[in-house]
Protein backbone atom coordinates (compact mmCIF):
# COMPACT_ATOMS: atom_id res chain seq x y z
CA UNK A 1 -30.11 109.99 34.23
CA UNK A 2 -31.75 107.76 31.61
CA UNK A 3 -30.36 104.76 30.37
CA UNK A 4 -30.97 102.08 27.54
CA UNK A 5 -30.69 98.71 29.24
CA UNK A 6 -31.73 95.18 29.18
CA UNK A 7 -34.34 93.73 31.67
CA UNK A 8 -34.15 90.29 32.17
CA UNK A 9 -37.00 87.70 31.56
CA UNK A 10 -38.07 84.47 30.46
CA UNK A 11 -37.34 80.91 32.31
CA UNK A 12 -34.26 79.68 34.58
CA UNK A 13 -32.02 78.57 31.94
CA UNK A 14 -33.49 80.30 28.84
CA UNK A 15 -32.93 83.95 29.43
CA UNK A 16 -34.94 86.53 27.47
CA UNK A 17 -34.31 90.12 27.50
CA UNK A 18 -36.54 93.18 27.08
CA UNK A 19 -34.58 96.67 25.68
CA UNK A 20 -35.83 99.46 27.79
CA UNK A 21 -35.12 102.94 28.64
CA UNK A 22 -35.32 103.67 32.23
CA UNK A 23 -33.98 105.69 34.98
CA UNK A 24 -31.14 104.54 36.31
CA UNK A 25 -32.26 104.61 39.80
CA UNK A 26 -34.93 102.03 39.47
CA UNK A 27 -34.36 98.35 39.82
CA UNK A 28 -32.83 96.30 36.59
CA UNK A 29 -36.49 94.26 36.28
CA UNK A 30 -38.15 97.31 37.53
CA UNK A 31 -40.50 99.97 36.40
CA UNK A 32 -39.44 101.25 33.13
CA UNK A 33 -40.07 104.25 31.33
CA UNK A 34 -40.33 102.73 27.71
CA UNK A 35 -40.20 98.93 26.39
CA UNK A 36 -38.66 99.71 22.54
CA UNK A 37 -37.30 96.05 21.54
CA UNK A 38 -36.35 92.24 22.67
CA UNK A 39 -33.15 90.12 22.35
CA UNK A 40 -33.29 86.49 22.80
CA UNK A 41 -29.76 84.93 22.94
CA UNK A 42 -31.42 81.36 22.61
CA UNK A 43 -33.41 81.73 19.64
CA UNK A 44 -33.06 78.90 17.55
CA UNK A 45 -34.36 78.20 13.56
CA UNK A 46 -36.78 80.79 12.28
CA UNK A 47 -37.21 82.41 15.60
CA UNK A 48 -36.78 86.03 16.19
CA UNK A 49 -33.07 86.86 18.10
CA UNK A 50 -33.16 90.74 18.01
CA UNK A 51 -35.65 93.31 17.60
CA UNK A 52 -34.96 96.91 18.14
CA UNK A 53 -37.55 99.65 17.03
CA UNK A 54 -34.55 101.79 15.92
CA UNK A 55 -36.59 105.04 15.53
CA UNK A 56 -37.16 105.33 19.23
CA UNK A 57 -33.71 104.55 20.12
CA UNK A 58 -32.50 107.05 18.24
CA UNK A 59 -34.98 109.57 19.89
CA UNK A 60 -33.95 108.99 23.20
CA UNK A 61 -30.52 108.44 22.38
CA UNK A 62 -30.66 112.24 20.88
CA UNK A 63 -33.16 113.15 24.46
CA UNK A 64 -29.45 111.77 26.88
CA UNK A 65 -30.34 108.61 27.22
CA UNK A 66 -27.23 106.23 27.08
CA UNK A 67 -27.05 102.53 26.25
CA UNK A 68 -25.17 100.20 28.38
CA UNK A 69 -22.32 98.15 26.70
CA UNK A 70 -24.36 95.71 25.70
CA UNK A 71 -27.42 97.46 24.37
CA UNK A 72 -24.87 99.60 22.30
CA UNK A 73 -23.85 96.16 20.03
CA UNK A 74 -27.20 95.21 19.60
CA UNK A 75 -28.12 98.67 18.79
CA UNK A 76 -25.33 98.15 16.02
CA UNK A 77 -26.27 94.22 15.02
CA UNK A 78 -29.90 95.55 14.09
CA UNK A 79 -28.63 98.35 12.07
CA UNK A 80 -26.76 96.02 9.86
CA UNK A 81 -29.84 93.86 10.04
CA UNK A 82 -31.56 96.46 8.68
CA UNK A 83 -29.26 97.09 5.68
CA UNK A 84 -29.11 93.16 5.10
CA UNK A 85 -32.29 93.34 4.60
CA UNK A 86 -34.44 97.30 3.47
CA UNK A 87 -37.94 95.11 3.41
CA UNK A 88 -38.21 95.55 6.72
CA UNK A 89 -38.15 99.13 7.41
């Protein structure tokens, strides 16, 4: 089974995340079959919190895949992103 899921990165203390897809039997910083997006929960001023490539979710979201909990809000927080602001796309 595939799952969307967050790897974990960055700095004891300032956690950074990497959105993958990956099979569920491989370890949570492990190999990975896909990297489609970041989420840094301590971004602060202009920096970049969330960035999904929503296209690719989508395709492996329709391929089985299934996001974890946590992956499914930020899969929601960057569509409304996206609406806030159509530049972007």
């Amino acid at each position: 089974m595939v799952k969307i899921r967050l790897s974990r990165g960055g700095a004891k203390k300032r956690p950074f995340y990497r959105i993958l897809v990956a099979d569920i039997r491989r370890a949570r910083d492990g190999r990975s079959i896909e990297r489609i997006g970041f989420f840094d929960p301590c971004a602060q001023g202009g920096a970049e919190r969330l960035r999904v490539d929503r296209a690719r979710a989508e395709y492996w979201i329709g391929q089985g895949a299934q996001p974890t909990e946590r992956v499914a809000k930020l899969l929601k927080e960057a569509a409304k992103q996206a609406e806030a602001s159509p530049l972007e796309a």
